[in-house]
C-alpha atoms as a PDB file:
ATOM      1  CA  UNK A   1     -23.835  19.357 -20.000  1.00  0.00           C
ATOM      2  CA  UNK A   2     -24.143  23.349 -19.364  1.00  0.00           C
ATOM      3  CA  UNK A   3     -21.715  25.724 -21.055  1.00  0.00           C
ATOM      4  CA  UNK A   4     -20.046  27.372 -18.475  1.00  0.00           C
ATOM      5  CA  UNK A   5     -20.230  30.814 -20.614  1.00  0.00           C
ATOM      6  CA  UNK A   6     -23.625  30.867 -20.803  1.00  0.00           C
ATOM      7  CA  UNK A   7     -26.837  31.433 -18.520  1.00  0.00           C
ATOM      8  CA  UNK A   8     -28.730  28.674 -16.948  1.00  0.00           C
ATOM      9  CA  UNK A   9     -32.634  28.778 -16.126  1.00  0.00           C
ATOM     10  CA  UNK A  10     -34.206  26.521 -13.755  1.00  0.00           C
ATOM     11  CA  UNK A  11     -37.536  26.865 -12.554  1.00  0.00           C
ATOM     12  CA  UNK A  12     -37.709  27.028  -8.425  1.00  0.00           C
ATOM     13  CA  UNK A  13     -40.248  26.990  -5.937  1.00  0.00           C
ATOM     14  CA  UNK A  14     -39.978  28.951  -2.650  1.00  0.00           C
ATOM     15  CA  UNK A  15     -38.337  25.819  -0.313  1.00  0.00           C
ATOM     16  CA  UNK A  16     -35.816  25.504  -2.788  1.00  0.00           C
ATOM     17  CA  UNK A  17     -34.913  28.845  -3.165  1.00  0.00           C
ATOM     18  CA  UNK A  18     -34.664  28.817   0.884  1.00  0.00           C
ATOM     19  CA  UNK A  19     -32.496  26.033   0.850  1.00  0.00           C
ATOM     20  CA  UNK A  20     -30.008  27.519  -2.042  1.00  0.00           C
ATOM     21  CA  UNK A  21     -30.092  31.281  -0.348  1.00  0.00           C
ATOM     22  CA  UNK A  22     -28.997  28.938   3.040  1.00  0.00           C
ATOM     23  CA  UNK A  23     -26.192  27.687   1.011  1.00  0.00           C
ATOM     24  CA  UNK A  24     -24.719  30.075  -0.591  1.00  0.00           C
ATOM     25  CA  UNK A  25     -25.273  32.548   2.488  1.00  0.00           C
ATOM     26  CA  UNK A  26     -23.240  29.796   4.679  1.00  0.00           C
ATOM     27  CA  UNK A  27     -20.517  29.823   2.392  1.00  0.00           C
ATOM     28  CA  UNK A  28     -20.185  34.389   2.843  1.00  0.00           C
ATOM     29  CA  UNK A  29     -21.470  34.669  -0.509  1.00  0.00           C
ATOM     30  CA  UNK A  30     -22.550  38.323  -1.711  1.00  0.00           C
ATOM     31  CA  UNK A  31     -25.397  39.235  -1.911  1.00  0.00           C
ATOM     32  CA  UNK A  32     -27.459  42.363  -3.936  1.00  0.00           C
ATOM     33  CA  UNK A  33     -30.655  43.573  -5.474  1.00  0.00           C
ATOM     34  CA  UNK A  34     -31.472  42.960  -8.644  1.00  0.00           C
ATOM     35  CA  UNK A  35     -34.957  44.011 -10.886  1.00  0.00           C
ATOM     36  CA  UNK A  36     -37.975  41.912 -10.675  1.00  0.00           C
ATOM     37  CA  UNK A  37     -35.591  38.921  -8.262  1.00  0.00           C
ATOM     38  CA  UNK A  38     -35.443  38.215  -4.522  1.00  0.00           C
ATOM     39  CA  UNK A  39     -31.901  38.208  -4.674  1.00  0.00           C
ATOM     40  CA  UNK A  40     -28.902  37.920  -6.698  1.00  0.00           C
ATOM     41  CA  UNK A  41     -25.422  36.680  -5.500  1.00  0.00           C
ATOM     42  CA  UNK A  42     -21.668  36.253  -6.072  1.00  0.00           C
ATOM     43  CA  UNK A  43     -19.424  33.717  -5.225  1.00  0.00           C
ATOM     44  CA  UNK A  44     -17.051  31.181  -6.063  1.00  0.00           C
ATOM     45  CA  UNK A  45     -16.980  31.952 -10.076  1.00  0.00           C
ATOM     46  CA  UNK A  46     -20.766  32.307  -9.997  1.00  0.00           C
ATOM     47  CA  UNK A  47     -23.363  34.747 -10.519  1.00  0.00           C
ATOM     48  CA  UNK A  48     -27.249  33.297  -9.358  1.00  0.00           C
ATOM     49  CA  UNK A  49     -30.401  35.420  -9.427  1.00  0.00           C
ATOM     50  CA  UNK A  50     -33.427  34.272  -8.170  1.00  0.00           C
ATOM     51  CA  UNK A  51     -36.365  35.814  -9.539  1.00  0.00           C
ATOM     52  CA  UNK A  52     -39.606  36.487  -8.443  1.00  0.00           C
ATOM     53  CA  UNK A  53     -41.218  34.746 -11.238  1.00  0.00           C
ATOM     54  CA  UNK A  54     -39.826  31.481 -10.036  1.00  0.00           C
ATOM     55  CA  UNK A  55     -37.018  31.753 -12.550  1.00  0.00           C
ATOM     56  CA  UNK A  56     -33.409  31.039 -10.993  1.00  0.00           C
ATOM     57  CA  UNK A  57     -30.045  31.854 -13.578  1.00  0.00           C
ATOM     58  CA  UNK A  58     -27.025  30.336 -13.331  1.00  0.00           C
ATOM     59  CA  UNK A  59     -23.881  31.931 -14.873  1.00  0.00           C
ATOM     60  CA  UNK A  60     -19.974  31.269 -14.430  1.00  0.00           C
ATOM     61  CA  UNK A  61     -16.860  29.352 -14.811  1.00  0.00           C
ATOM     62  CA  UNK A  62     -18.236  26.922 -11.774  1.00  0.00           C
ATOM     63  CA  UNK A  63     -21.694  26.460 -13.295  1.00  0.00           C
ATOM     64  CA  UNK A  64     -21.597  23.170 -15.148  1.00  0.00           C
ATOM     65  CA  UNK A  65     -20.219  21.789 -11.461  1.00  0.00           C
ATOM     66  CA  UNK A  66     -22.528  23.817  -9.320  1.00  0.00           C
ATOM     67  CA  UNK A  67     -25.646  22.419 -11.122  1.00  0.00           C
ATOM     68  CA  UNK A  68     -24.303  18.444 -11.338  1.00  0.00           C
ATOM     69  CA  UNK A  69     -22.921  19.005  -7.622  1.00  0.00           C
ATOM     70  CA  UNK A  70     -25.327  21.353  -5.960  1.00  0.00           C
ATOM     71  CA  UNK A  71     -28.231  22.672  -7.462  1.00  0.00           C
ATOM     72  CA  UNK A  72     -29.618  19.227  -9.124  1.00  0.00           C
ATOM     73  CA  UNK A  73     -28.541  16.966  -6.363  1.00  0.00           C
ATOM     74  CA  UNK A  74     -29.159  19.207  -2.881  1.00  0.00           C
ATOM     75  CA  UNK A  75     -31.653  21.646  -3.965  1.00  0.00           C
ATOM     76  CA  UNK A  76     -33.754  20.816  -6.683  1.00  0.00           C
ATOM     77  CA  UNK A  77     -34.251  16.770  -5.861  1.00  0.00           C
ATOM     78  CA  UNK A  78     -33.912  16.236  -9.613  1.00  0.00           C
ATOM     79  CA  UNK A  79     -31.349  15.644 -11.913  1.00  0.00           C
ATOM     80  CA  UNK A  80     -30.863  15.959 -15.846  1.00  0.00           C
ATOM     81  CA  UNK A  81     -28.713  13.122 -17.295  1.00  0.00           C
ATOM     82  CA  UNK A  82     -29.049   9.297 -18.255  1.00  0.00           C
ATOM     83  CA  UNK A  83     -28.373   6.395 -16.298  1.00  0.00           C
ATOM     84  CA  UNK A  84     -27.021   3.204 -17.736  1.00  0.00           C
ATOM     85  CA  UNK A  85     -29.021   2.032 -20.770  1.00  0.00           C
ATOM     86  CA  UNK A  86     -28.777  -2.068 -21.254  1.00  0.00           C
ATOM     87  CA  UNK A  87     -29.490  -1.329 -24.969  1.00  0.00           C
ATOM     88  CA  UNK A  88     -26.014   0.349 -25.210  1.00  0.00           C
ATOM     89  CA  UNK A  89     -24.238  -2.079 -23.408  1.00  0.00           C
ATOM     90  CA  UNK A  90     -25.004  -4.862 -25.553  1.00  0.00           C
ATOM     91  CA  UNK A  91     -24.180  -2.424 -28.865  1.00  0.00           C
ATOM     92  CA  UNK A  92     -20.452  -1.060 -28.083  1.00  0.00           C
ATOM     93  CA  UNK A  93     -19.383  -1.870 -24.247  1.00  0.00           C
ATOM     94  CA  UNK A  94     -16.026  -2.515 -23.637  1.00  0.00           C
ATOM     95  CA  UNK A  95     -14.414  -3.616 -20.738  1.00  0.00           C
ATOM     96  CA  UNK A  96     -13.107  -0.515 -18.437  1.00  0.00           C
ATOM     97  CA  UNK A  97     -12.852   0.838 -15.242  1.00  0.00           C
ATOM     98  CA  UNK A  98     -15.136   3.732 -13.176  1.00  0.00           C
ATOM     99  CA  UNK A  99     -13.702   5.753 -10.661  1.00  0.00           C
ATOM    100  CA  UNK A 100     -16.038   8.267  -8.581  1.00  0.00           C
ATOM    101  CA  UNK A 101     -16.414   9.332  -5.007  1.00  0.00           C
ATOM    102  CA  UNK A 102     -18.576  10.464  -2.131  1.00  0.00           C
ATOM    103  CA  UNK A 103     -18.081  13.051   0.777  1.00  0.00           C
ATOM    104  CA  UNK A 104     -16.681  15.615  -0.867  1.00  0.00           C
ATOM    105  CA  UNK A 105     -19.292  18.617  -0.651  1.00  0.00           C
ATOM    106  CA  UNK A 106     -20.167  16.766   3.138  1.00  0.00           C
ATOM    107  CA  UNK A 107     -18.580  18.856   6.120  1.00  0.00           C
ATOM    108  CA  UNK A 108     -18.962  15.699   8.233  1.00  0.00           C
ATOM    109  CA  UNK A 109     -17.666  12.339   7.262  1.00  0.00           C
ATOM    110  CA  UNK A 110     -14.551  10.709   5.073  1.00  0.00           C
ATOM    111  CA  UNK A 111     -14.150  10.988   1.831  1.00  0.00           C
ATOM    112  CA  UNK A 112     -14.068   7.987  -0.263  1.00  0.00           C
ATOM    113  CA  UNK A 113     -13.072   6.901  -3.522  1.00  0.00           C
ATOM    114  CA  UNK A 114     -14.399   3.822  -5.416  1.00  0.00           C
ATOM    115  CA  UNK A 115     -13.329   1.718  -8.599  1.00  0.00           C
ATOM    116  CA  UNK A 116     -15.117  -0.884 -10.656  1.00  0.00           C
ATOM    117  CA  UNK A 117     -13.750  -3.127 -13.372  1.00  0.00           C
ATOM    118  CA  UNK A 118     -16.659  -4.368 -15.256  1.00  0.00           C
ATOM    119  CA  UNK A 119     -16.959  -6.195 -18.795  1.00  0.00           C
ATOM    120  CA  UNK A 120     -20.076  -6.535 -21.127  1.00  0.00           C
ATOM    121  CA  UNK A 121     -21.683  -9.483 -19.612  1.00  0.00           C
ATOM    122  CA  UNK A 122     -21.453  -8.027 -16.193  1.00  0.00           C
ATOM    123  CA  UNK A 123     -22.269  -4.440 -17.259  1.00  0.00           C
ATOM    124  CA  UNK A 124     -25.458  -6.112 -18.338  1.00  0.00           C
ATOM    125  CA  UNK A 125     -26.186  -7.431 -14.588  1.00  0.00           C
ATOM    126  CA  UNK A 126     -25.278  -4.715 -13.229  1.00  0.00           C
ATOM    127  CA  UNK A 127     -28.213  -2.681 -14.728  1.00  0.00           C
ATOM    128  CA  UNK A 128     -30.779  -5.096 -14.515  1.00  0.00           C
ATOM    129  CA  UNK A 129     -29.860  -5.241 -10.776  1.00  0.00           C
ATOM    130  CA  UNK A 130     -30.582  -1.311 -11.221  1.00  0.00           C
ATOM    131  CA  UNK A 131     -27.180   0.177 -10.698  1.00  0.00           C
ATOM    132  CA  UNK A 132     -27.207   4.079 -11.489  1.00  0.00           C
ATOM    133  CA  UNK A 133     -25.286   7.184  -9.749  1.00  0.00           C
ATOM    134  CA  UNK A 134     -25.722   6.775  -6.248  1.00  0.00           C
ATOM    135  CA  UNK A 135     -27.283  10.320  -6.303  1.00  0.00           C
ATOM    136  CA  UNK A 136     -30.488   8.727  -7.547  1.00  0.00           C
ATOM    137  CA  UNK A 137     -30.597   6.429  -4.599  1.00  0.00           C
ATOM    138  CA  UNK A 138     -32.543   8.197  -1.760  1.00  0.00           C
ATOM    139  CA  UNK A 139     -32.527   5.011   0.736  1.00  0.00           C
ATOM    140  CA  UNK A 140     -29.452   3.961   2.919  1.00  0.00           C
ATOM    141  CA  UNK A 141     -30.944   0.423   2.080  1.00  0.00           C
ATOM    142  CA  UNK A 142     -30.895   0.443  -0.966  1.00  0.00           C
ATOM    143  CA  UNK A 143     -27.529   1.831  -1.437  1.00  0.00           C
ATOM    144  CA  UNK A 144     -26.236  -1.155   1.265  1.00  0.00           C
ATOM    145  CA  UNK A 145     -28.144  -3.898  -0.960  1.00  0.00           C
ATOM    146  CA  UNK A 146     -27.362  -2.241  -4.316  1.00  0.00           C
ATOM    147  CA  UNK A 147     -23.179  -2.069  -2.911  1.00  0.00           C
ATOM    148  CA  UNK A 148     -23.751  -6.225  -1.872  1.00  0.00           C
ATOM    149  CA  UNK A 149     -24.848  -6.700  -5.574  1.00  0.00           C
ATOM    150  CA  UNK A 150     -22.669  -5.164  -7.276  1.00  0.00           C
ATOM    151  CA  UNK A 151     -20.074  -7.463  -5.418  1.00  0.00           C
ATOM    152  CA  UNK A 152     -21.124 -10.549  -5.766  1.00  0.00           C
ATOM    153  CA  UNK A 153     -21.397  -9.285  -9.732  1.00  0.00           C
ATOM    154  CA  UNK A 154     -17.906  -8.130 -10.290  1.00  0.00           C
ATOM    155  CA  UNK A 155     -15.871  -9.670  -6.904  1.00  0.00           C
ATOM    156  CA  UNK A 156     -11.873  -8.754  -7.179  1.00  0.00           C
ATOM    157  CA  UNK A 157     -13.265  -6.316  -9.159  1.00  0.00           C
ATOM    158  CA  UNK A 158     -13.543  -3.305  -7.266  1.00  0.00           C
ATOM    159  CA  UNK A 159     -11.364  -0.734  -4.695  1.00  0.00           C
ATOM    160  CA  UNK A 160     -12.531   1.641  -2.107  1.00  0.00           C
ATOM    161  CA  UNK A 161      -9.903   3.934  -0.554  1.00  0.00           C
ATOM    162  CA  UNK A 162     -11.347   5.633   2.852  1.00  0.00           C
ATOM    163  CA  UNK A 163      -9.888   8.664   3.526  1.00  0.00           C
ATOM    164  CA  UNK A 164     -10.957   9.722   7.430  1.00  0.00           C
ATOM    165  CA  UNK A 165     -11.491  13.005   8.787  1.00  0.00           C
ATOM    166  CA  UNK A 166      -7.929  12.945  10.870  1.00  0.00           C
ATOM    167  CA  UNK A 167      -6.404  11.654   7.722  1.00  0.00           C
ATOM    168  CA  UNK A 168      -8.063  14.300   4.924  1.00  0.00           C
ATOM    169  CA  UNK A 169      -7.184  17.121   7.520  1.00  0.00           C
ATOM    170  CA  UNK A 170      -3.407  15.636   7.234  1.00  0.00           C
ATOM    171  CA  UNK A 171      -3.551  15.655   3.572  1.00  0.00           C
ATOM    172  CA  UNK A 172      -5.137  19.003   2.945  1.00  0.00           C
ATOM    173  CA  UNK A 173      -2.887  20.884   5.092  1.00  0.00           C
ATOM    174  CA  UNK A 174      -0.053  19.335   3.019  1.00  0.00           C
ATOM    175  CA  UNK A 175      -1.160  19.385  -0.363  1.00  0.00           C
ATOM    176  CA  UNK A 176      -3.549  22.403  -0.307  1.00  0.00           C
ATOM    177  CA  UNK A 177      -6.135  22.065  -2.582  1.00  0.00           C
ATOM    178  CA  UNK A 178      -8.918  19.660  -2.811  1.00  0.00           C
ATOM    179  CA  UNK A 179      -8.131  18.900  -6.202  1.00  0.00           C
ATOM    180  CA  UNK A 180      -5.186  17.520  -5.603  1.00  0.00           C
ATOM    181  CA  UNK A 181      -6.142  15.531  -2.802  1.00  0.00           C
ATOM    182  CA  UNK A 182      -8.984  13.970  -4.792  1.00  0.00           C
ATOM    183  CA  UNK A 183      -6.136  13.285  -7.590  1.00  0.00           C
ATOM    184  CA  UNK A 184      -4.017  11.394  -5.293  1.00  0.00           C
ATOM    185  CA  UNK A 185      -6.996   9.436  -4.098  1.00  0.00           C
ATOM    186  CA  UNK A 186      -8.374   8.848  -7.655  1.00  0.00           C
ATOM    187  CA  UNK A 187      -4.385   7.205  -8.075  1.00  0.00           C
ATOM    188  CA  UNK A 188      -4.710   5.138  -5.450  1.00  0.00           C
ATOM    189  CA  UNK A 189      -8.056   3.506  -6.457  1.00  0.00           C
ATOM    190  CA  UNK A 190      -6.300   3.138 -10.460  1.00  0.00           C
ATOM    191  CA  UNK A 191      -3.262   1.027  -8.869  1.00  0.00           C
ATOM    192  CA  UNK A 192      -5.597  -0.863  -6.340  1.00  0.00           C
ATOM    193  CA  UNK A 193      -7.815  -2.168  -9.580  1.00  0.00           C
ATOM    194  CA  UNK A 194      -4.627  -2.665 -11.666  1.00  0.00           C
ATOM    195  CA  UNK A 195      -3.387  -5.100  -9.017  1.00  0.00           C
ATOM    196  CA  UNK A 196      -6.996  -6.797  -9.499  1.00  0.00           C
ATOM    197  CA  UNK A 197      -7.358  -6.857 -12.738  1.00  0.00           C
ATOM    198  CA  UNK A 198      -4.033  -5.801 -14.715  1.00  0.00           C
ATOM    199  CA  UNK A 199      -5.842  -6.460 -18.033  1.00  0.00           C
ATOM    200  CA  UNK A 200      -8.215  -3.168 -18.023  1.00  0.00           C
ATOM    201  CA  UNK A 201      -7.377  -0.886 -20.210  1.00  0.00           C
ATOM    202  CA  UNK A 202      -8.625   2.025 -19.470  1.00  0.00           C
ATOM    203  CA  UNK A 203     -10.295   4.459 -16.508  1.00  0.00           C
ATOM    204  CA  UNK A 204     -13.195   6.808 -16.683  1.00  0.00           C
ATOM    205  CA  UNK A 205     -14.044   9.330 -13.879  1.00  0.00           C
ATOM    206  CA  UNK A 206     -16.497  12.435 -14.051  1.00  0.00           C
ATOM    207  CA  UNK A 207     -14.495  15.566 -14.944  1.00  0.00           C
ATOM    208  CA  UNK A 208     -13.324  17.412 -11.565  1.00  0.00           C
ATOM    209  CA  UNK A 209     -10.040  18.660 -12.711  1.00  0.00           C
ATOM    210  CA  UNK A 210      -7.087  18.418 -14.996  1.00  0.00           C
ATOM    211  CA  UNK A 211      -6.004  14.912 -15.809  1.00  0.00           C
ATOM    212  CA  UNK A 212      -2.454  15.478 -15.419  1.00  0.00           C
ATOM    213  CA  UNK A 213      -2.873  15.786 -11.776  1.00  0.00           C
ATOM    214  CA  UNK A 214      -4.059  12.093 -11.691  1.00  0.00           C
ATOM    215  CA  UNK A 215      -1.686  11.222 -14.031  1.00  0.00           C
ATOM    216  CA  UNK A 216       1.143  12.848 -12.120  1.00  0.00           C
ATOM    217  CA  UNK A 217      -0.340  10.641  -9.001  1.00  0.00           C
ATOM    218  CA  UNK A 218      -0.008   7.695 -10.540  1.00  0.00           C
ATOM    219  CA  UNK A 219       2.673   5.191  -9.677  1.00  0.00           C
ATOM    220  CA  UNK A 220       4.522   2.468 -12.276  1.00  0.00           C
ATOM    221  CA  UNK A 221       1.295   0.156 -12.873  1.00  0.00           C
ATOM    222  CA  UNK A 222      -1.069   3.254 -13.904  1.00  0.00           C
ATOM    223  CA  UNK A 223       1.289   5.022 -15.687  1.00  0.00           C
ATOM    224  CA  UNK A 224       0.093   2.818 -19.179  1.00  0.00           C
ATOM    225  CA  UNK A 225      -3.186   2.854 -18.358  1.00  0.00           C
ATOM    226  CA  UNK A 226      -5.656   5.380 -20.923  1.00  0.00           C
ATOM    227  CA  UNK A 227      -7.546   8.063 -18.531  1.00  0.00           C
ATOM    228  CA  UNK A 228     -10.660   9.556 -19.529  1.00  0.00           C
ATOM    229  CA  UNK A 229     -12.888  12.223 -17.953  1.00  0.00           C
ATOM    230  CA  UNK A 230     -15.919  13.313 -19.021  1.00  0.00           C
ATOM    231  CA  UNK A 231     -18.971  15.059 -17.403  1.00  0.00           C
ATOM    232  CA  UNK A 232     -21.542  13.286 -15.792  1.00  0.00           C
ATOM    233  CA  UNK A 233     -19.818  10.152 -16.592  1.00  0.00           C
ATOM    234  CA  UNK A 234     -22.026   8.546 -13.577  1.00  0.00           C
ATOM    235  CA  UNK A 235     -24.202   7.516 -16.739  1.00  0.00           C
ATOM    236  CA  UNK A 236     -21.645   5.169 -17.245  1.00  0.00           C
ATOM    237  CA  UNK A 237     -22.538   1.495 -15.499  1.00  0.00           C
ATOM    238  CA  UNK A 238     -19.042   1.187 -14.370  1.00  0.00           C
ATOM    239  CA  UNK A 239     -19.052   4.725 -12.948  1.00  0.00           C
ATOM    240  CA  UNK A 240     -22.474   3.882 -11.525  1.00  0.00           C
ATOM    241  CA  UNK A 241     -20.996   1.068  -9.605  1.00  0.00           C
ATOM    242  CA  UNK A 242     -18.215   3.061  -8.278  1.00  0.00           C
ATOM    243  CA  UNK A 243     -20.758   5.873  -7.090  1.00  0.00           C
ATOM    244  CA  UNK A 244     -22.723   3.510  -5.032  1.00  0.00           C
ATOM    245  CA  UNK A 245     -19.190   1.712  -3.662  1.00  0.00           C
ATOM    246  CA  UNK A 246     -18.356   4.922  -2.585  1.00  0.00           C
ATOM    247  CA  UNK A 247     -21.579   6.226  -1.148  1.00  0.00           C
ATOM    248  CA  UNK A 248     -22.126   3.388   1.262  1.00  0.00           C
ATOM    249  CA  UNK A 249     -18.150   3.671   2.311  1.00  0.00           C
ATOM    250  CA  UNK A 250     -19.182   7.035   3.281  1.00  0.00           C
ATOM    251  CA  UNK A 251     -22.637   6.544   5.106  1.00  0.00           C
ATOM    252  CA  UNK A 252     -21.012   3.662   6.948  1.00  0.00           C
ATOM    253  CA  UNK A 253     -18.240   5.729   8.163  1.00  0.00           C
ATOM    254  CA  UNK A 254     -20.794   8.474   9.047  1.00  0.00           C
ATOM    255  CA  UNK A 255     -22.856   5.568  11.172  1.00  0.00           C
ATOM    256  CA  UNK A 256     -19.156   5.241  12.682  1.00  0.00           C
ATOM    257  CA  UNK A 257     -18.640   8.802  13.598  1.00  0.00           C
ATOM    258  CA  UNK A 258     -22.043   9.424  14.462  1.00  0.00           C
ATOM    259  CA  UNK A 259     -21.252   7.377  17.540  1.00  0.00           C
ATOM    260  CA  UNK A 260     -17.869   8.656  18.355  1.00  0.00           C
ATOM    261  CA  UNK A 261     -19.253  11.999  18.439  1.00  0.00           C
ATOM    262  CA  UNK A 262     -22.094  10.621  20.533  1.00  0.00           C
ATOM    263  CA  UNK A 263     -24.827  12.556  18.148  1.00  0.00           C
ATOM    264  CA  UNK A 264     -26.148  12.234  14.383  1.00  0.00           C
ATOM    265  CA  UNK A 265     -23.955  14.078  12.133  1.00  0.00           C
ATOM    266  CA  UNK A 266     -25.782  15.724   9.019  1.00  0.00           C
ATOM    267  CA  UNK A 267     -25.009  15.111   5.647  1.00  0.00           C
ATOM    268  CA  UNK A 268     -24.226  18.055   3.931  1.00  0.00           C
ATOM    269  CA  UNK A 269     -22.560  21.817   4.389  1.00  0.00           C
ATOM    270  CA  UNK A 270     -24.941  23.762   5.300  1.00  0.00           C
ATOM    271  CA  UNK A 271     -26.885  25.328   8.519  1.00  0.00           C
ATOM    272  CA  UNK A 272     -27.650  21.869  10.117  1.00  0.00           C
ATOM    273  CA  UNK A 273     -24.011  21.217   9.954  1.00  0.00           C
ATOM    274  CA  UNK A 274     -22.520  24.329  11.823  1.00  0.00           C
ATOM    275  CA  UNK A 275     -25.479  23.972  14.484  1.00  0.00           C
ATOM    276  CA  UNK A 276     -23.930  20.345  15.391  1.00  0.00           C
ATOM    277  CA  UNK A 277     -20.747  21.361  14.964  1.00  0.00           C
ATOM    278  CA  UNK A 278     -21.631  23.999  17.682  1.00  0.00           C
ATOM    279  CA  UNK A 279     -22.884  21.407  19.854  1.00  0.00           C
ATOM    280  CA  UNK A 280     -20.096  18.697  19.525  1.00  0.00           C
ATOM    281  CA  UNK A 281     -17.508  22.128  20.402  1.00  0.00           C
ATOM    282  CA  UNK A 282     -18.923  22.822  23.690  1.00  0.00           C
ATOM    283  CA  UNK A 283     -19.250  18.927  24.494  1.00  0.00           C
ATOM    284  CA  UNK A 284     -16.304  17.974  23.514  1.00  0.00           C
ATOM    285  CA  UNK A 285     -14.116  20.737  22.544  1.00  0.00           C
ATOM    286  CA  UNK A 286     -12.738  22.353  18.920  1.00  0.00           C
ATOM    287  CA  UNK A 287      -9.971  20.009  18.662  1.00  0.00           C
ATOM    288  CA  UNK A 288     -12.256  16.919  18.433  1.00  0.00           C
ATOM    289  CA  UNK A 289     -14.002  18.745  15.345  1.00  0.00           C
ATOM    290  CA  UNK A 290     -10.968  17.485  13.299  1.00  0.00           C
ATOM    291  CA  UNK A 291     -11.633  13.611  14.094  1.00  0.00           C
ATOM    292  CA  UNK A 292     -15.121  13.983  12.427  1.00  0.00           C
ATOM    293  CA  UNK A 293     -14.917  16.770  10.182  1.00  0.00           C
ATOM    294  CA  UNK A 294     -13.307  18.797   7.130  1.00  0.00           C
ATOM    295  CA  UNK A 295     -11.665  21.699   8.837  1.00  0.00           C
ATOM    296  CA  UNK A 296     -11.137  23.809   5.751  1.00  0.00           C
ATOM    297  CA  UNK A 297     -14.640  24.145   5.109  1.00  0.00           C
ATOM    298  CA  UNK A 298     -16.518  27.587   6.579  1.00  0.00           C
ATOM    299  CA  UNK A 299     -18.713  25.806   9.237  1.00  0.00           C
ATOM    300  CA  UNK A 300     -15.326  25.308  10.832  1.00  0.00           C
ATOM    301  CA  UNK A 301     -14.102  28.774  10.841  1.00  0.00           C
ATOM    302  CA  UNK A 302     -17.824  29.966  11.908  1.00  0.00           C
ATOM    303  CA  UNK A 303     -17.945  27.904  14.895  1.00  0.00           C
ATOM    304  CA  UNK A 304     -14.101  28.464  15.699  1.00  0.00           C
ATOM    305  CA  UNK A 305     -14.540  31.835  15.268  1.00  0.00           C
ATOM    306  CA  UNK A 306     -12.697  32.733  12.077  1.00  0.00           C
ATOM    307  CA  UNK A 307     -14.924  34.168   9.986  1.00  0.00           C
ATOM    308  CA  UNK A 308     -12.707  35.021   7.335  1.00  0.00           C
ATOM    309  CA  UNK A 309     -12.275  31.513   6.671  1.00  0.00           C
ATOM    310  CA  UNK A 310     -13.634  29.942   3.427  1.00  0.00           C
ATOM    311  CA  UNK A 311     -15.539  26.411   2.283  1.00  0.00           C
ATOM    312  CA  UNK A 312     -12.627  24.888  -0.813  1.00  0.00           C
ATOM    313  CA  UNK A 313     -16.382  24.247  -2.989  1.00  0.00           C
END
C-alpha cells in the first residue's frame, strides 16, 4: 500500500488525465501552474500534478485512499493488489468474517454494506467460482451471477444492510460525518452475521477509519468479537464476497431508482452526475433529489445553488 508521506507516480494518458482534472475540478479543487505539468491541484489533503511527460504525482495524508478509491478504480481502469490466491487458502485460512461496501464515492444510489462468514472449504469454492473485489468485475452480470454463487456457497452466511437515499440523508444530518455513518453500518452487518453464525471469531474490513468507531457501534453480541482492518483487505476471499454482496445491493437499488426518477442515474460523482441531477430538478423539483441522492455531496450544492458546499470524499 502507498505511504501517505511520500510521492506517488503513475503514468497517464490524456483521457485519463481529462477524467481526473473533471473530478477534482467538480469537487472546487485548486488549481495552479506548475514547471514542465498541465496542472497541479489542491484539495482534500492532496497535492496532484500532472505532467506533461505523462507523469501524474500523488502526495498527502488522503493518498493511500485516493489511489485504492479513485485513481485505480475510476480513472486509471487498473488496479495494483492481489485477489484471493487458492494456494493460501489451503496453507493458513481460518474461518472469519469480511465486511465491505458499495456506494459510497456514488452521488446517486444507497449505500450498502455486506458481510460474509466463510471457512476453508468454502473459501476454496469461492475462488474457483472466481470471487475477487467487486471492483474487478466490469459486468452487471457477472456481479448478479457471481452474488447467486456466492450464496448458494455460504447460505446463512452472509448480511447486507441497505441504507437508501431518504434514509443516508437522515443519518448524515444526524451523525455528521461519513465515517461514522459507515461505522454504524459496518455494526450492523457484525451483529446481523453474529446472529448467523455466533461461532466466527473474528471481522476484517478494508481500513476507512478508526476502529473504535465500529467498536463503539457495536451492540452486546459484537462487543467479543476481534476487529481487524487492513488496506486493501478486498484481497481477502471473505472480503471479496462481501464486495460483490454489496455491489449488486447497490446496482439493484440503482435499477430501482432509475425508474422512480423516470431516467438512468450515473454511477459515480462527477459531471454526468450534476447534468442529471439538473434534469431530475427541473422535472421534478430539488426536494425529490433527496429520495435518490447523497445531498452532502457538491453536485447537490451546484445544482441547488450553493456553491460553497463541499463533496464529504
Amino acid at each position: 500500500m502507498p505511504e501517505s508521506g511520500k510521492n506517488q507516480s503513475f503514468k497517464i494518458n490524456d483521457a485519463q488525465r481529462t477524467r481526473l482534472e473533471e473530478y477534482c475540478r467538480n469537487r472546487g479543487w485548486e488549481f495552479g501552474a506548475a514547471p514542465y505539468a498541465h496542472w497541479k491541484v489542491k484539495g482534500d489533503k492532496l497535492s496532484i500534478v500532472a505532467y506533461q511527460s505523462g507523469a501524474l504525482t500523488i502526495q498527502g495524508k488522503n493518498a493511500p485512499d485516493f489511489i485504492q478509491f479513485v485513481l485505480e478504480p475510476d480513472i486509471l481502469g487498473e488496479f495494483h493488489f492481489n485477489t484471493p490466491d487458492e494456494n493460501l487458502i489451503q496453507d493458513d485460512y481460518q474461518f472469519h468474517g469480511g465486511i465491505d461496501e458499495s456506494g459510497k464515492g456514488d452521488f446517486f444510489g444507497p449505500l450498502v454494506i455486506a458481510g460474509a462468514c466463510v471457512d476453508k472449504k468454502q473459501a476454496v469454492e469461492l475462488i474457483k467460482l472466481g470471487v475477487k473485489d467487486s471492483k474487478l468485475i466490469k459486468s452487471t452480470k457477472k456481479i448478479y451471477t457471481a452474488a447467486a454463487g456466492i450464496r448458494a456457497v455460504i447460505p446463512q452466511k452472509y448480511a447486507v444492510v441497505t441504507i437508501g437515499p431518504e434514509a443516508y440523508n437522515r443519518l448524515y444530518s444526524s451523525m455528521g460525518n461519513l465515517n461514522r455513518l459507515l461505522a454504524w453500518g459496518h455494526a450492523r452487518v457484525i451483529e446481523n452475521l453474529l446472529e448467523l453464525a455466533p461461532e466466527c471469531p473474528r471481522m476484517l474490513s478494508d481500513k476507512f477509519a478508526d476502529e473504535s468507531l465500529i467498536k463503539r457501534a457495536l451492540m452486546q453480541k459484537g462487543k467479543t468479537i476481534q476487529l481487524d482492518q487492513q488496506v486493501r483487505a478486498e484481497s481477502d476471499v471473505a472480503v471479496a464476497a462481501a464486495s460483490i454482496l454489496a455491489r449488486e445491493g447497490f446496482l439493484k437499488n440503482m435499477e430501482k431508482l432509475s425508474r422512480i426518477a423516470e431516467c438512468e442515474l450515473p454511477r459515480g460523482g462527477g459531471h454526468n452526475a450534476t447534468e442529471c441531477a439538473k434534469v431530475i430538478k427541473e422535472k421534478h423539483g430539488i426536494d425529490f433529489l433527496g429520495k435518490v441522492a447523497k445531498l452532502h455531496f457538491k453536485n447537490y450544492s451546484v445544482v441547488a445553488g450553493n456553491t460553497n458546499g463541499e463533496a464529504d470524499l
